[in-house]
Protein backbone atom coordinates (compact mmCIF):
# COMPACT_ATOMS: atom_id res chain seq x y z
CA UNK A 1 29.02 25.87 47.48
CA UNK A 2 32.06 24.11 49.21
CA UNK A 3 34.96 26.66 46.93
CA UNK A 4 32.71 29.63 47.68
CA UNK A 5 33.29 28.50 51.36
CA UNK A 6 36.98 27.84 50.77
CA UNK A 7 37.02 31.41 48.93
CA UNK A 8 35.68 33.09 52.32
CA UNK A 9 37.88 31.05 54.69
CA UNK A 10 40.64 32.31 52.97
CA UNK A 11 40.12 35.82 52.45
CA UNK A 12 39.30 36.22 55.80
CA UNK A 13 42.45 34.79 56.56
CA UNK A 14 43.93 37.27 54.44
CA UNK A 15 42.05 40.17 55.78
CA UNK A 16 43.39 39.25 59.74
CA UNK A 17 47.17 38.95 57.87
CA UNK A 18 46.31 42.50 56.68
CA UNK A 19 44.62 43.83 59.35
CA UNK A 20 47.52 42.58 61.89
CA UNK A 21 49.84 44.70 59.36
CA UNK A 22 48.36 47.67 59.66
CA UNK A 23 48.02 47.34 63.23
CA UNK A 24 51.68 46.80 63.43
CA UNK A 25 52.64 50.24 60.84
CA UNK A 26 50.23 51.89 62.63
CA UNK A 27 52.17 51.85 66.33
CA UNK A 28 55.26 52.31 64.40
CA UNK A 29 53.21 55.71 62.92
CA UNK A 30 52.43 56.91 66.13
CA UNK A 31 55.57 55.83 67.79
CA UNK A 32 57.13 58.27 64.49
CA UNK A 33 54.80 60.54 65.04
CA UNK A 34 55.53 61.20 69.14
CA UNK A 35 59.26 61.37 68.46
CA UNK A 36 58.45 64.31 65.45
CA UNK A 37 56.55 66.15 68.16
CA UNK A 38 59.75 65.96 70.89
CA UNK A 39 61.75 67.11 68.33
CA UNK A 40 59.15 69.64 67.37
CA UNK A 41 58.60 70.96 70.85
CA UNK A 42 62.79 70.66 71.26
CA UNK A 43 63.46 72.70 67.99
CA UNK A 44 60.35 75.28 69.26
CA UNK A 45 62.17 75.90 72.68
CA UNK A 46 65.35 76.61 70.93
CA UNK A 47 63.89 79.20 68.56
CA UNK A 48 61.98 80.60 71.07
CA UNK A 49 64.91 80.87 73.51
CA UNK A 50 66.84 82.90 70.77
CA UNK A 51 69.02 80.42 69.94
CA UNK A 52 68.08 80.09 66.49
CA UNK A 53 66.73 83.72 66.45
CA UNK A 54 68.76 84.96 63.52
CA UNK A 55 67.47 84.78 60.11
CA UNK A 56 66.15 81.66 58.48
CA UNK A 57 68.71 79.06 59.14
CA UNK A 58 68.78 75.39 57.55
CA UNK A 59 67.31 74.31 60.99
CA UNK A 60 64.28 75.68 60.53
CA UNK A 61 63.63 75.11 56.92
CA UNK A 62 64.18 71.53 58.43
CA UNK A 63 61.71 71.95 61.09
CA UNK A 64 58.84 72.88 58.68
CA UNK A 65 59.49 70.17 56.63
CA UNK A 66 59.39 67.96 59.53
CA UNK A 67 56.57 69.61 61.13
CA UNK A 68 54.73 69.37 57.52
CA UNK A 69 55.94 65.85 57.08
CA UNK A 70 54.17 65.27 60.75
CA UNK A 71 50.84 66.87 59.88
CA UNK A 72 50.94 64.64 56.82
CA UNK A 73 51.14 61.46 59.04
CA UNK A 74 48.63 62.30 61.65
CA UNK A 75 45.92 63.41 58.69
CA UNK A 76 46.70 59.89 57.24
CA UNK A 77 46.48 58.38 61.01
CA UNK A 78 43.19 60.12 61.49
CA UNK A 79 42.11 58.50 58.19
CA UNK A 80 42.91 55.12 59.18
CA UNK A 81 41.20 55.46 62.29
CA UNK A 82 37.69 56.72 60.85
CA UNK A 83 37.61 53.81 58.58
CA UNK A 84 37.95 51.62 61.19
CA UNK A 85 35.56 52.99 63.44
């Protein structure tokens, strides 16, 4: 009875550790993810302004991937969230 006890004590232990880690990645995932969308909005204003008009340049092949990259994260971030909740 007393190791099962033990056992508990420290996996909940373990499970704060964890869940303070994920807390922790988790505001430095949204603080990632709020600098993507500046420079999403940035690089959107720029193509819309004609500035990067012409055909597809390297910028915006970087863009999507960033963009893509972005919508990755917040799908994942919307994850984490359910389970929590």
């Amino acid at each position: 009875m007393e190791t099962n006890v033990n056992r508990a004590i420290v996996m909940i232990a373990e499970l704060k550790q964890q869940k303070l880690r994920l807390v922790k990645e988790n505001e430095s995932l949204r603080r990632q993810i709020e600098e993507l969308r500046t420079q999403s909005g940035e690089l959107k204003k720029a193509l819309a302004s004609g500035k990067g008009a012409q055909k597809r340049s390297p910028k915006a092949d970087e863009f999507r991937m960033v963009k893509d990259r972005l919508e990755k994260l917040v799908g994942k971030l919307a994850a984490l969230e359910d389970s929590w909740t």
